[in-house]
Protein backbone atom coordinates (compact mmCIF):
# COMPACT_ATOMS: atom_id res chain seq x y z
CA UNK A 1 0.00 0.00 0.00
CA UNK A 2 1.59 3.49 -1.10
CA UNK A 3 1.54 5.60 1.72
CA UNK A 4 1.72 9.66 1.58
CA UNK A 5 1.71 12.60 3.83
CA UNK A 6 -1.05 14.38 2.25
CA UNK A 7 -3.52 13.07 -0.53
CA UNK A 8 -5.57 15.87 -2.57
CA UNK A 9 -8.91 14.46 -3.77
CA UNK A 10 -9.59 16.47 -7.20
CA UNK A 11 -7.23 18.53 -9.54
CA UNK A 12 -9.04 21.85 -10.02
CA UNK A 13 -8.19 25.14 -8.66
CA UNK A 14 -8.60 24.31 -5.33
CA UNK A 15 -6.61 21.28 -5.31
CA UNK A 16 -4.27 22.64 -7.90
CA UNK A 17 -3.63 25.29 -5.44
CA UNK A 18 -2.44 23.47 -2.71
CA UNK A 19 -0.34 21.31 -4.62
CA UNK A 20 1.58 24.30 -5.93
CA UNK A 21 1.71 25.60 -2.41
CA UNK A 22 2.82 22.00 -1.11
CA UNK A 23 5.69 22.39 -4.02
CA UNK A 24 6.88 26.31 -3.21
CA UNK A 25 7.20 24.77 0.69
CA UNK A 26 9.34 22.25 -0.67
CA UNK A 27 7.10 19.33 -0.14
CA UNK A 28 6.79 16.28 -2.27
CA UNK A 29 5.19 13.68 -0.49
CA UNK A 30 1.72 14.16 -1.91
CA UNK A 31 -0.22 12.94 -5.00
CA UNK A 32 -3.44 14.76 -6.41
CA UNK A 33 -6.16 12.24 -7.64
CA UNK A 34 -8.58 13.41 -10.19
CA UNK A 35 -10.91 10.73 -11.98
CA UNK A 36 -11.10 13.17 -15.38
CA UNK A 37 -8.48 12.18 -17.89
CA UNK A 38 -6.73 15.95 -17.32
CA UNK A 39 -6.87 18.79 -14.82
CA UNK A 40 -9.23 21.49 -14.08
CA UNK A 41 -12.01 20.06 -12.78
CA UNK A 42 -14.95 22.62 -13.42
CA UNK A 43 -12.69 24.89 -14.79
CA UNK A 44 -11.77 22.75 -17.78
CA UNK A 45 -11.90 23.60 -21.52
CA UNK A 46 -12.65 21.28 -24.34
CA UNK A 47 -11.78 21.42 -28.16
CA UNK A 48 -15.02 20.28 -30.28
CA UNK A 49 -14.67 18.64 -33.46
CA UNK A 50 -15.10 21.59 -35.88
CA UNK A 51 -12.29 23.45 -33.55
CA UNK A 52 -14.14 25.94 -31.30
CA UNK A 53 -13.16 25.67 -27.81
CA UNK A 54 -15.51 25.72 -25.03
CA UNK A 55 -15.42 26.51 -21.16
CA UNK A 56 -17.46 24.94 -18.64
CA UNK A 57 -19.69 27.98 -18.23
CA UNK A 58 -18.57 31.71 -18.06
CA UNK A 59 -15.74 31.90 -16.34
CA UNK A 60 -13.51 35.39 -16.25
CA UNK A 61 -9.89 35.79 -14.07
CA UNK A 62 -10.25 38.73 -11.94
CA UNK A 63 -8.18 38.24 -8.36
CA UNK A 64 -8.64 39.23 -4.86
CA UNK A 65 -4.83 38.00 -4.39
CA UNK A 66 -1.30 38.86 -5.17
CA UNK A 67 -0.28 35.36 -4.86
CA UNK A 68 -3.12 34.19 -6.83
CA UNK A 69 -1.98 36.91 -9.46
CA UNK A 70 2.11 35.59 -9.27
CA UNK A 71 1.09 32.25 -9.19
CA UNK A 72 -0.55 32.40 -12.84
CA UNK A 73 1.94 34.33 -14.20
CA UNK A 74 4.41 32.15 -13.47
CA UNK A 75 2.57 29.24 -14.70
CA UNK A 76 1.59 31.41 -17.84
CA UNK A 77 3.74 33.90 -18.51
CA UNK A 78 3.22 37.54 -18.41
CA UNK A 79 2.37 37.28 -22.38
CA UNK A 80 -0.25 34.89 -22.08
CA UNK A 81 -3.06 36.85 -21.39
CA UNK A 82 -5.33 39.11 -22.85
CA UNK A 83 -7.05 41.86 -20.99
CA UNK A 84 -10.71 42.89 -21.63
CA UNK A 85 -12.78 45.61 -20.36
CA UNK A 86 -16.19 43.96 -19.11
CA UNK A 87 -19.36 44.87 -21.16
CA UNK A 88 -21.86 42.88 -19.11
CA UNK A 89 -25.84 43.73 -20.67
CA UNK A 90 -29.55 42.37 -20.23
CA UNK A 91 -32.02 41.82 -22.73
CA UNK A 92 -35.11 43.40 -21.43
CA UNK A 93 -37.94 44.49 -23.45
CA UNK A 94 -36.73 44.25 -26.61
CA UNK A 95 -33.43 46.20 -25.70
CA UNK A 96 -29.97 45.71 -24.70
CA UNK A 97 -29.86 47.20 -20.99
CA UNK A 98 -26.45 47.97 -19.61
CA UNK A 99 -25.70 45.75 -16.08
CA UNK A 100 -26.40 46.55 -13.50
CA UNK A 101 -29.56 46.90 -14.64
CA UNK A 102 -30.74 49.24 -11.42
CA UNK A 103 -28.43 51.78 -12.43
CA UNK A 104 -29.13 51.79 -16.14
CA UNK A 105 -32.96 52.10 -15.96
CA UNK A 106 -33.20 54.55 -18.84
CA UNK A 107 -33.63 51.91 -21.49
CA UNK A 108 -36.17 50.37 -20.30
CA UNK A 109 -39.93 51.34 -21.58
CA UNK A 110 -40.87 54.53 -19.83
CA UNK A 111 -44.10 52.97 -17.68
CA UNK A 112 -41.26 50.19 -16.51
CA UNK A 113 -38.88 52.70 -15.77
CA UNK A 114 -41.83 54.72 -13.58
CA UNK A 115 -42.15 51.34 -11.75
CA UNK A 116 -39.07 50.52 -10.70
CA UNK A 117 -38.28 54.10 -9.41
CA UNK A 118 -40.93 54.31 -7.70
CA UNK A 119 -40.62 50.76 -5.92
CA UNK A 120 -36.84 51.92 -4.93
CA UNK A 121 -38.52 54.94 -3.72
CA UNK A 122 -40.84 53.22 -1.67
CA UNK A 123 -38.09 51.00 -0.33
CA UNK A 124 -35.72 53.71 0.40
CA UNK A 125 -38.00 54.58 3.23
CA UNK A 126 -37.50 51.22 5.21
CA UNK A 127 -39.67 49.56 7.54
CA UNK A 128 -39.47 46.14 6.28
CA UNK A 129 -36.91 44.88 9.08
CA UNK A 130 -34.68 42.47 8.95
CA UNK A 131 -34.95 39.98 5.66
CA UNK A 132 -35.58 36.22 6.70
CA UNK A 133 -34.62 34.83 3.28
CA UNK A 134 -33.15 36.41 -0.49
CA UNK A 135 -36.65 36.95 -1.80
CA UNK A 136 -37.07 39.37 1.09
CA UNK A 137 -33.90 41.01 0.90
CA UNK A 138 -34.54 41.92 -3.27
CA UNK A 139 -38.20 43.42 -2.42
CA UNK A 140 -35.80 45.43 0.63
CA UNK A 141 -33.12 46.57 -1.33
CA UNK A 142 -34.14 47.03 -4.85
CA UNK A 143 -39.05 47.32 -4.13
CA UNK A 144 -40.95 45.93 -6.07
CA UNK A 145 -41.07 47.22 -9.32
CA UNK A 146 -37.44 45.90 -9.93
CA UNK A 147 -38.16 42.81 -8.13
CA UNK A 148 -40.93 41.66 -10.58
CA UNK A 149 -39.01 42.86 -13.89
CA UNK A 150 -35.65 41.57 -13.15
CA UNK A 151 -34.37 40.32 -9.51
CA UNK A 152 -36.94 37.24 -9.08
CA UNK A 153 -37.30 36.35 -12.38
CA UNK A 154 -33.93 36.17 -13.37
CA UNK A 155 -32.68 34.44 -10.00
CA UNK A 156 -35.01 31.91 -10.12
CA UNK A 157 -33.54 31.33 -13.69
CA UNK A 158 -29.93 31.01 -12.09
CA UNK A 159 -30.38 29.48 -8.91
CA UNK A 160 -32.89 27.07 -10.02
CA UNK A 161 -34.73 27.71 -6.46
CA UNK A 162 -36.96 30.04 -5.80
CA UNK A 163 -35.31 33.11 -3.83
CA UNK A 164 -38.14 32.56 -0.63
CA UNK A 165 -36.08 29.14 -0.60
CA UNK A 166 -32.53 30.44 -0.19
CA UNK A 167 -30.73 33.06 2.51
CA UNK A 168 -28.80 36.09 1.40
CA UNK A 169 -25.59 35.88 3.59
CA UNK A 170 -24.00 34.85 0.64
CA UNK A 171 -24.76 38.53 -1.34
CA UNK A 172 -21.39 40.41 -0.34
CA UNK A 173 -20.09 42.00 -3.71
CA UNK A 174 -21.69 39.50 -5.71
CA UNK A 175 -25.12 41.84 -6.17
CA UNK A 176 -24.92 45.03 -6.96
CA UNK A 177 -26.87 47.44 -4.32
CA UNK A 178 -28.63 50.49 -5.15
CA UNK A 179 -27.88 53.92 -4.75
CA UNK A 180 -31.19 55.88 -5.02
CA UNK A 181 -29.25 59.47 -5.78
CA UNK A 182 -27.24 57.48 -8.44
CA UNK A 183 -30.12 55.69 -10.19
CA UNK A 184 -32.03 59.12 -10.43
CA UNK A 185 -29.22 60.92 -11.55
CA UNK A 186 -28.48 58.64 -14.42
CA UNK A 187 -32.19 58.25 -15.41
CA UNK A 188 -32.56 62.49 -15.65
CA UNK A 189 -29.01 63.14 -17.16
CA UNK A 190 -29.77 60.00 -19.62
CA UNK A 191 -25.70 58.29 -18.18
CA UNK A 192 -24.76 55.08 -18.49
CA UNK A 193 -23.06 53.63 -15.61
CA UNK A 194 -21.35 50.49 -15.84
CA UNK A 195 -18.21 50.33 -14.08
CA UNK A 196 -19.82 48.32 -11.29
CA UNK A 197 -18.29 44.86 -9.71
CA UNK A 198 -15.00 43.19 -8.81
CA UNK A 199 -14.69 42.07 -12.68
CA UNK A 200 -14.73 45.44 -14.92
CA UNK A 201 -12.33 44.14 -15.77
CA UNK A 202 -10.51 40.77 -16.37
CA UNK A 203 -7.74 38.57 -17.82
CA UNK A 204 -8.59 35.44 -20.01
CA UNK A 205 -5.67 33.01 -21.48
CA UNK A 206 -5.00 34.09 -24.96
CA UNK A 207 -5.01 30.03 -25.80
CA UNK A 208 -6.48 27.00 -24.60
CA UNK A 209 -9.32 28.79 -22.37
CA UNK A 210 -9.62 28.83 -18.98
CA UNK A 211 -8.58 25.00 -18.87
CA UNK A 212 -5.24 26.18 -20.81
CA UNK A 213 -4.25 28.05 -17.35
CA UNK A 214 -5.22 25.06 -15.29
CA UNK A 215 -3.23 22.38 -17.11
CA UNK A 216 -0.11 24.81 -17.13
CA UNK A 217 -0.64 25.26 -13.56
CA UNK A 218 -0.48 21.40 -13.10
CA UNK A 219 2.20 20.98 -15.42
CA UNK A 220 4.45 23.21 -12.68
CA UNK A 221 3.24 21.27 -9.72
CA UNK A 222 4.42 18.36 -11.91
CA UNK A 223 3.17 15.20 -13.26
CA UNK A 224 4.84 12.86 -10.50
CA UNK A 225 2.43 14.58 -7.99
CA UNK A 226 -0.99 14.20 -10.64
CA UNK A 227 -2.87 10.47 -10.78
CA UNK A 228 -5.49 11.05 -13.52
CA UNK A 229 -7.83 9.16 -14.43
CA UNK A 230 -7.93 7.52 -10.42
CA UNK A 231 -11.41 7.82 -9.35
CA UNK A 232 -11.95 7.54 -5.67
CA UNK A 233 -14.47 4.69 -4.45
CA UNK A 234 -13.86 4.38 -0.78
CA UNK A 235 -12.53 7.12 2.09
CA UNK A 236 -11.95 5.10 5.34
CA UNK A 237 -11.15 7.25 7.73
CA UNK A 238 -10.14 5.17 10.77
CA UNK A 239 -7.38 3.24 8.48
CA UNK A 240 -6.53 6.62 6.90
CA UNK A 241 -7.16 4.97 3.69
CA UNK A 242 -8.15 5.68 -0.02
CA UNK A 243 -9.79 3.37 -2.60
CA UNK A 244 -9.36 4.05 -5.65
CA UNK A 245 -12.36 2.78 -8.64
CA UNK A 246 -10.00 -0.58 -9.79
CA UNK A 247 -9.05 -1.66 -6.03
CA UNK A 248 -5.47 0.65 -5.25
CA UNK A 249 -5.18 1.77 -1.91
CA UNK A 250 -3.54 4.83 -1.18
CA UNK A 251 -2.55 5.60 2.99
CA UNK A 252 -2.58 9.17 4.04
CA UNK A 253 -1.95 11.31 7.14
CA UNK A 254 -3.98 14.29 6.12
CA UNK A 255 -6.83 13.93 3.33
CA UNK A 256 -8.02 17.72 1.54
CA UNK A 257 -10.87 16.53 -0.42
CA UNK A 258 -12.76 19.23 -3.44
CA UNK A 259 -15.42 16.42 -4.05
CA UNK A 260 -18.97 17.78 -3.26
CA UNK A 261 -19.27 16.77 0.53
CA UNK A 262 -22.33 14.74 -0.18
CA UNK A 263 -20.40 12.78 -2.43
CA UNK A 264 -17.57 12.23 -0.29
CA UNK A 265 -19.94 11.47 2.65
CA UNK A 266 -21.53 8.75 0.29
CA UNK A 267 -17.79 6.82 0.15
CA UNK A 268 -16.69 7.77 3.51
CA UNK A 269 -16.41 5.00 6.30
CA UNK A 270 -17.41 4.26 8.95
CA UNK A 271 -20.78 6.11 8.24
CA UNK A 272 -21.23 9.26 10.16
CA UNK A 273 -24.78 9.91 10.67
CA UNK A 274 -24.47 13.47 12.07
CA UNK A 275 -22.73 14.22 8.76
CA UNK A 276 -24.91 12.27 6.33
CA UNK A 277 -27.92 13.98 7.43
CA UNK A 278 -26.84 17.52 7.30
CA UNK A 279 -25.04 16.69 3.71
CA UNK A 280 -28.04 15.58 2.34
CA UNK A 281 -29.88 19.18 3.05
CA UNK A 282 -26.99 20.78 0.95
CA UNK A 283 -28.84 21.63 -2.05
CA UNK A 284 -27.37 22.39 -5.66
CA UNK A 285 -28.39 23.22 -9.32
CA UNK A 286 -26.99 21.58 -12.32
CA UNK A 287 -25.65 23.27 -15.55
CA UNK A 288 -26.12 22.87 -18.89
CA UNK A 289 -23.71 24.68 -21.14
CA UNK A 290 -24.72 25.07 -24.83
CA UNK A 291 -22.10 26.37 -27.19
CA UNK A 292 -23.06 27.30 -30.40
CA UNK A 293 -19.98 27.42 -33.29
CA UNK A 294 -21.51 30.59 -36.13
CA UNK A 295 -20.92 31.03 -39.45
CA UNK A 296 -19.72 34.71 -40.65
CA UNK A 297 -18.87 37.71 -37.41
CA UNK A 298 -20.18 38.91 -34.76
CA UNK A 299 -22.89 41.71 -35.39
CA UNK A 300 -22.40 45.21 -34.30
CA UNK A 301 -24.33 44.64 -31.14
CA UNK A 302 -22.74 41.92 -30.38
CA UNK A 303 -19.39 43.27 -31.13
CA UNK A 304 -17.77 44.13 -27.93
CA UNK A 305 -20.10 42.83 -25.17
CA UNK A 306 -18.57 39.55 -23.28
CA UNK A 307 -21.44 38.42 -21.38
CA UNK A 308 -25.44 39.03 -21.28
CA UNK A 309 -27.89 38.42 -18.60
CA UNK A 310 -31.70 36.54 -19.66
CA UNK A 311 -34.07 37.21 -16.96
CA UNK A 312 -37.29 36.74 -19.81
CA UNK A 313 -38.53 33.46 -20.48
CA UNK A 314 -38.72 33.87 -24.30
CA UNK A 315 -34.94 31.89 -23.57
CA UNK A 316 -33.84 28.64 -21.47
CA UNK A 317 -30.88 30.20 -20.72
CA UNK A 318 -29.91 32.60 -17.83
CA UNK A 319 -26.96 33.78 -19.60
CA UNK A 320 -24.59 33.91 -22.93
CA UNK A 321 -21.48 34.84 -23.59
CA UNK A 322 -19.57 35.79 -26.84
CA UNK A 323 -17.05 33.45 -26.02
CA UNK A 324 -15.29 34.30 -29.51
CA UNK A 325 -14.80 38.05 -28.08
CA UNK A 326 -12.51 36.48 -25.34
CA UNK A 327 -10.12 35.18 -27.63
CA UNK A 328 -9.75 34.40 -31.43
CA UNK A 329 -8.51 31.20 -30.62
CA UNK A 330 -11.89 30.26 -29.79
CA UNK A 331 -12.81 29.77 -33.30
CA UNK A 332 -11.04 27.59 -35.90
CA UNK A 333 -11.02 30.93 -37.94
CA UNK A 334 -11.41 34.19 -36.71
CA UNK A 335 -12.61 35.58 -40.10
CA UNK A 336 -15.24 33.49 -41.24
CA UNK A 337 -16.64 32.15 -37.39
CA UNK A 338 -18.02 33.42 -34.03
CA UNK A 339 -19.30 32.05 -31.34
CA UNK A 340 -21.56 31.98 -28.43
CA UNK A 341 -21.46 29.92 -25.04
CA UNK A 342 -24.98 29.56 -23.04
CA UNK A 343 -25.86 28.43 -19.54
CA UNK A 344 -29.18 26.88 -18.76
CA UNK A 345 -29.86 26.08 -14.99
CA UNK A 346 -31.40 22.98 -13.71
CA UNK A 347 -32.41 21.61 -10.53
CA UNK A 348 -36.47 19.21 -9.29
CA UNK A 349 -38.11 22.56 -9.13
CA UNK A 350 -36.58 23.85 -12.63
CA UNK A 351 -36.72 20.66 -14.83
CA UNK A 352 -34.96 20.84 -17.84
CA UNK A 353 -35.73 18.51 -21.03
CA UNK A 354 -32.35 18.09 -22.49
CA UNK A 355 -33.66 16.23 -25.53
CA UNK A 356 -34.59 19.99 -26.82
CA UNK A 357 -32.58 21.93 -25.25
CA UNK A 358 -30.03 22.69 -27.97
CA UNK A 359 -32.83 23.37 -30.43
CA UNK A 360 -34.84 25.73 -27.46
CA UNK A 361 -31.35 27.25 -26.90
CA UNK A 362 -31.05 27.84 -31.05
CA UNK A 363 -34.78 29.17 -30.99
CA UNK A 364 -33.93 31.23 -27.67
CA UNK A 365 -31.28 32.88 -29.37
CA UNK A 366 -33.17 34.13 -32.29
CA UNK A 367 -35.74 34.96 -30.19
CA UNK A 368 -34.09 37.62 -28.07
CA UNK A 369 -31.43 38.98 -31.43
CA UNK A 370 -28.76 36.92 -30.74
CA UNK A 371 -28.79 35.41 -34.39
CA UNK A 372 -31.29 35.65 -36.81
CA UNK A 373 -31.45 32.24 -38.12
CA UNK A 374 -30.22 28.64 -37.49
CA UNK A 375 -28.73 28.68 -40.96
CA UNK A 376 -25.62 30.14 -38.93
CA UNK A 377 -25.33 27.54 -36.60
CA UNK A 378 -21.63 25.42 -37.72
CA UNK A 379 -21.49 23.96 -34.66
CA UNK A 380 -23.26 23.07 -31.50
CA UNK A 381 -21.51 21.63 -28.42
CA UNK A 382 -23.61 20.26 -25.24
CA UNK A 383 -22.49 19.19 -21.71
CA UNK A 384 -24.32 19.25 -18.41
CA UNK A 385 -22.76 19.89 -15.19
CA UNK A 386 -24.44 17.72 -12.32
CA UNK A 387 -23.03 19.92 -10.01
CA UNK A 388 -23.25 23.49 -11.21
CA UNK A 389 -23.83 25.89 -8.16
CA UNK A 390 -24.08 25.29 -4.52
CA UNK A 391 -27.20 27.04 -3.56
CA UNK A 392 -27.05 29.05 -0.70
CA UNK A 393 -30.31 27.55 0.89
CA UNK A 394 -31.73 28.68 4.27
CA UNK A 395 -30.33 25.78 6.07
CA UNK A 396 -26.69 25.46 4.44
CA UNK A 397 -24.71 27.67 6.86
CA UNK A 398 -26.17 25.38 9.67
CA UNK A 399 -25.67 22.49 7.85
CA UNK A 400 -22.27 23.69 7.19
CA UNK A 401 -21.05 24.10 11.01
CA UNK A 402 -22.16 20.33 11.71
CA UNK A 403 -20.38 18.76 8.74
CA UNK A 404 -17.17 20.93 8.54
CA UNK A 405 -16.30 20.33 12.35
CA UNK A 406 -17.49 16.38 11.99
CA UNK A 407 -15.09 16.09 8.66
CA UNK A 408 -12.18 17.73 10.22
CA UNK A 409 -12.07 15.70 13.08
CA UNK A 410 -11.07 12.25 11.02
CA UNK A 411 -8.42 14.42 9.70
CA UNK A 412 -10.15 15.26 6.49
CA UNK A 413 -10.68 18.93 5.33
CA UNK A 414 -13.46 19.37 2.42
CA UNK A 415 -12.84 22.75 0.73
CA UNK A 416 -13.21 24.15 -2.75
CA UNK A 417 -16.71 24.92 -4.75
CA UNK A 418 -18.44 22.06 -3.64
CA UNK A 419 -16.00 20.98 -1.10
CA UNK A 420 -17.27 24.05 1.15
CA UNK A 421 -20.40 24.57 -0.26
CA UNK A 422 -19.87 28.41 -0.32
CA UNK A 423 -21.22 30.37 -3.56
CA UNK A 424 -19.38 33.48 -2.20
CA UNK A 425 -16.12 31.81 -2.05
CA UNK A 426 -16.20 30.18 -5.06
CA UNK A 427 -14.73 32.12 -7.94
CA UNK A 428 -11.27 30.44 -9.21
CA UNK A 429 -9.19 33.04 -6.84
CA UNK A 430 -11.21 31.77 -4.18
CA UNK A 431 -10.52 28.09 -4.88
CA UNK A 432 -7.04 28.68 -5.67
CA UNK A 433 -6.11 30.15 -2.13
CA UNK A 434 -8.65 28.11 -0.34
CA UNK A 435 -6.35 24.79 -1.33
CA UNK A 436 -3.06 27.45 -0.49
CA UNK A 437 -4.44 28.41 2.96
CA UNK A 438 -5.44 24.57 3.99
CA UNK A 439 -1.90 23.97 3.23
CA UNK A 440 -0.67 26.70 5.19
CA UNK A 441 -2.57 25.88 8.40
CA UNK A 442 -1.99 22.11 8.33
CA UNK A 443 2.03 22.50 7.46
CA UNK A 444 2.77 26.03 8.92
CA UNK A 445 -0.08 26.35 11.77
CA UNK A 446 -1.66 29.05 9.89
CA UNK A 447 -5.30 30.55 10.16
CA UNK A 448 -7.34 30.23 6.70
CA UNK A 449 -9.07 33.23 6.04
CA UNK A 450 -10.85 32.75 2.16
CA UNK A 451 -13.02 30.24 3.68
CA UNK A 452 -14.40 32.03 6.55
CA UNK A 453 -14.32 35.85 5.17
CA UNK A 454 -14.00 35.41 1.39
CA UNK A 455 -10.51 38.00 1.96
């Protein structure tokens, strides 16, 4: 039986970043195990058979952290990289609406408009008290008129839950607030104000997509420290052992696991009740990314925008990007192709029929001016995510601080997307340093901050 230090269930960011970390404190007595056939996790790219390259979903680099920052410049090069300003829209109405949509309210028809300034009128005034769950907090913070026309509708569409169903500890800087001076200024002066959000603006590999930075961040932490393909069946965690899918047992003295907890609780022995039960309350949504490969360019309107937000249902999906805007390497040939990457959310109270969803996703985008016709379509590339987003539900942060605790005592410490169940810490920054600061606090007695404060 091969025995190490430290075994790393799962070669994306998160367990990606503690491997480099393990590496830069000179320590080589650890393996990562991933069952994919290469590293990234759900940060990988693929290649489809026309040549346009694909992402699992919309994913931007934009960092919180220096290290985060050196780290992928070391791994790819200061040259790698291109750098985009964000143009992040809606389609509302008929009309491309610059996001945040609160602060851009001009475009919309003037009897919408006169609805959602008066609801943030009305809610400017208070007296609702403390929010009990996200629906609550949207009708606080942003009344009703916005609520109705945007907020619910188009969380429901990316959560897959509806909002009375989840908490809003999460929010942080992931929502933009309003500002009821700013969002009357820019309706009577007619301003556009997008500048809002951590990601104005962000990085993205000029090749390979977002996988590209992932596999040359495992190709530093080095291939003698990487079992592909090794898909874990079995965490005993008296015997400090791991089973691997075709019988190999690995022996460890600390386990960092990025598998969804419920999935690791599913393998892990002896059974833990306590855990089992709260890990079965952790909800999620799945994701269904539809890319679609385009004949000729990108139209005017389409031109410089990199992602758009869908809260109408006249579309399955929540949100597009123009993927080909990222990079020309997206497309086998930047002259004659284009493309666009979309993200449908499902979960038992949003089914989704994949039989038609490429075809609903085709008809979507003609619907709300994406295209104007499927005689553009060169390509179409499908995939579904089981495990798309860990919903922030009402009972995950007390779900949360009976599993964590339980895990960690048997010497295992969950972390990651799924690993920690935490939306708000979640971006590939977060992951990254979550993985660093585990390794930091179980080699150097350090406290982890990322997973408790999101700093």
């Amino acid at each position: 039986m091969e025995r190490r230090r430290l075994v790393i269930i799962g070669a994306g960011p998160t367990g990606l970043g503690a491997a480099w970390r393990l590496r830069e404190l000179g320590e080589r007595d650890f393996v990562v195990l991933d069952a994919a056939p290469e590293p990234g996790g759900l940060a990988r790219s693929f290649r489809d058979e026309r040549g346009f390259t694909w992402d699992l979903g919309g994913h931007v680099l934009f960092s919180h952290y220096p290290y985060f920052d050196a780290a992928l410049r070391a791994a790819v090069g200061d040259d790698g990289w291109y750098h985009h300003q964000r143009e992040a829209w809606a389609r509302m109405y008929g009309a491309w609406v610059p996001y945040p949509v609160q602060n851009n309210l001009r475009h919309l028809p003037r009897e919408v408009l006169l609805k959602c300034v008066l609801g943030l009128v009305r809610a400017s005034r208070g007296g609702a008290g403390r929010p009990e769950n996200f629906a609550q907090w949207i009708d606080a913070t942003f009344g009703a008129g916005l609520a109705e026309v945007f907020m619910r509708p188009y969380n429901f569409k990316v959560w897959a839950y509806p909002p009375e169903s989840m908490g809003w500890s999460w929010i942080g800087e992931r929502v933009a607030v309003t500002e009821l001076e700013r969002v009357l200024t820019n309706v009577l002066l007619e301003k556009d104000d997008v500048s809002w959000g951590p990601n104005n603006t962000f990085q993205f590999p000029k090749e390979g997509g977002t996988g590209g930075v992932w596999r040359a961040v495992a190709k530093r932490v080095g291939p003698e420290h990487l079992r592909l393909g090794a898909r874990v069946s079995a965490v005993d965690t008296q015997r400090r052992v791991v089973t691997l899918s075709d019988g190999e047992e690995l022996r460890y003295d600390a386990l960092i696991s990025t598998m969804p907890i419920d999935r690791l609780l599913s393998v892990m022995e002896p059974r833990d009740e306590l855990a089992r039960t709260a890990a079965s309350r952790l909800v999620h949504s799945s994701t269904h990314v539809v890319g679609l490969g385009l004949q000729g360019n990108a139209p005017p309107s389409l031109a410089t925008k990199c992602w758009m937000y869908f809260p109408e249902g006249n579309t399955p999906f929540y949100r597009a990007t123009v993927f080909s805007n990222y990079s020309p390497a997206h497309v086998p040939d930047p002259k004659r192709y284009w493309s666009l990457m979309t993200e449908t959310s499902e979960s038992p109270q949003k089914p989704v029929l994949a039989a038609r969803l490429v075809e609903d996703t085709i008809q979507g985008a003609i619907a709300s001016g994406l295209i104007e016709s499927r005689a553009q379509v060169a390509s179409v590339w499908a995939h579904r995510m089981e495990y798309g987003y860990p919903t922030p539900s009402l009972e995950r942060d007390a779900h949360l601080a009976r599993v964590m605790p339980a895990l960690e005592e048997k010497n295992v410490f969950s972390r990651g997307r799924f690993g920690a169940w935490k939306y708000e810490v979640s971006n590939q920054d977060h992951s990254f340093m979550q993985g660093v600061e585990v390794v930091n606090r179980l080699l150097l007695q350090e406290r982890e901050t990322t997973l408790v404060s999101g700093r």
